[in-house]
Structures are given as structure tokens and as C-alpha cells.
Protein backbone atom coordinates (compact mmCIF):
# COMPACT_ATOMS: atom_id res chain seq x y z
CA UNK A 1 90.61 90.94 100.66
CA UNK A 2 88.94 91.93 97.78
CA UNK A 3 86.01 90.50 95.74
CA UNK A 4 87.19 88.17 92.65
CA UNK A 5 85.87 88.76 89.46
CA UNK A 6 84.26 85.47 89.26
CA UNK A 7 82.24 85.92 92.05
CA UNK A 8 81.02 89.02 91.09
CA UNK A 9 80.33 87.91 87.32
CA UNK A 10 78.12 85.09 89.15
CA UNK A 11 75.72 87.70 90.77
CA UNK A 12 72.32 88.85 88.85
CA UNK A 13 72.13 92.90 88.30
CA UNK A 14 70.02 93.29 91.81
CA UNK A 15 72.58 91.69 93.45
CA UNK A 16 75.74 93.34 92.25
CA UNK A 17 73.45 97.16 92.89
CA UNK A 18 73.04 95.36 96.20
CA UNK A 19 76.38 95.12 97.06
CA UNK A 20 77.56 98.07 95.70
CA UNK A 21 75.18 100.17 97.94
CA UNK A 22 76.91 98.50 100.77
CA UNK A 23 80.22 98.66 99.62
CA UNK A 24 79.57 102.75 99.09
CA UNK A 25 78.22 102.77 102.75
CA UNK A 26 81.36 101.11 104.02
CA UNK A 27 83.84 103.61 101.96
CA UNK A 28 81.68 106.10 103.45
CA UNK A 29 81.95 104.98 107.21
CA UNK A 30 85.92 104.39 106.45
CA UNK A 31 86.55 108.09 105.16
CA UNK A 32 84.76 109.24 108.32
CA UNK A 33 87.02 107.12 110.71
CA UNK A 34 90.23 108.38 108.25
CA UNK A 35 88.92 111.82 109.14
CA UNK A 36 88.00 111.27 112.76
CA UNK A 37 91.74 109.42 113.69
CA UNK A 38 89.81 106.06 114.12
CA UNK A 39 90.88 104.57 110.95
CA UNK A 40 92.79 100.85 112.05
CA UNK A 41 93.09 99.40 108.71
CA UNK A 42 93.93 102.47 105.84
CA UNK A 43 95.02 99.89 103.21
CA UNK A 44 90.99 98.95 103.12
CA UNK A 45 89.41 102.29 101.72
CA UNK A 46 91.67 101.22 98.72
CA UNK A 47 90.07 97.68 98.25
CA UNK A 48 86.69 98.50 98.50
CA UNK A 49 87.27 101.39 96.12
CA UNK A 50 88.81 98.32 93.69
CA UNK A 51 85.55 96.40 94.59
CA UNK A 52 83.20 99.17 93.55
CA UNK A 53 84.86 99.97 90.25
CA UNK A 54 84.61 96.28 89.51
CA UNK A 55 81.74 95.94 89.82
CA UNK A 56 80.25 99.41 87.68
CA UNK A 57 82.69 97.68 85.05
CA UNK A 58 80.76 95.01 85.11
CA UNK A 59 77.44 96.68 85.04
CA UNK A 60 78.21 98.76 82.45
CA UNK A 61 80.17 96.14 80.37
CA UNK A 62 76.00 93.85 80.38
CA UNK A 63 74.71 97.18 79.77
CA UNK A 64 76.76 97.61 76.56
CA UNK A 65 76.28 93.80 75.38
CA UNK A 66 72.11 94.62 75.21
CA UNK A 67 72.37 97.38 73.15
């Protein structure tokens, strides 16, 4: 399942860019297996895209409290 809020609100800066450079490698591995037929699991291209946009919310919503 996906990543709760919480736990991502817990992580520093480096480690939500962290885990957001592996969750973009792991859409990008999925969309090659959707494309190549070896896809088991489709339903999961769709949580980590949830994951990702969670967490550039939450980037961007720090980013807008310093200014």
C-alpha cells in the first residue's frame, strides 16, 4: 500500500528527495513491464504515482511556509 502522510511528514527534506528518486525509478521500471506484457500488479503504477505527488505536496507546501 501506499505511504501515509504521517510518515512522510516525519522525514527531513533529504529524505523525502530520497525517496522520491526511488519511487520515480520504480514508476519507471513499472511502465516498462506495462509496456513489455510483464506487468503482474497494474493497480501499483497508480499508488506510487499517489506516493510521489504526496510527497512534492509536501515539499512544496515547507517550501511555501519559508518564504
Amino acid at each position: 500500500m501506499g505511504k501515509r502522510v504521517a510518515e512522510l511528514r516525519e522525514k527531513n527534506n533529504e529524505e523525502l528527495l530520497e525517496e522520491l528518486k526511488n519511487l520515480r525509478a520504480e514508476l519507471f521500471n513499472l511502465r516498462l513491464q506495462q509496456v513489455t506484457g510483464g506487468l503482474t500488479n497494474p493497480h501499483r503504477i497508480r499508488i506510487v504515482r499517489k506516493d510521489i505527488a504526496r510527497i512534492l505536496t509536501i515539499l512544496s507546501e515547507r517550501e511555501s511556509k519559508k518564504s
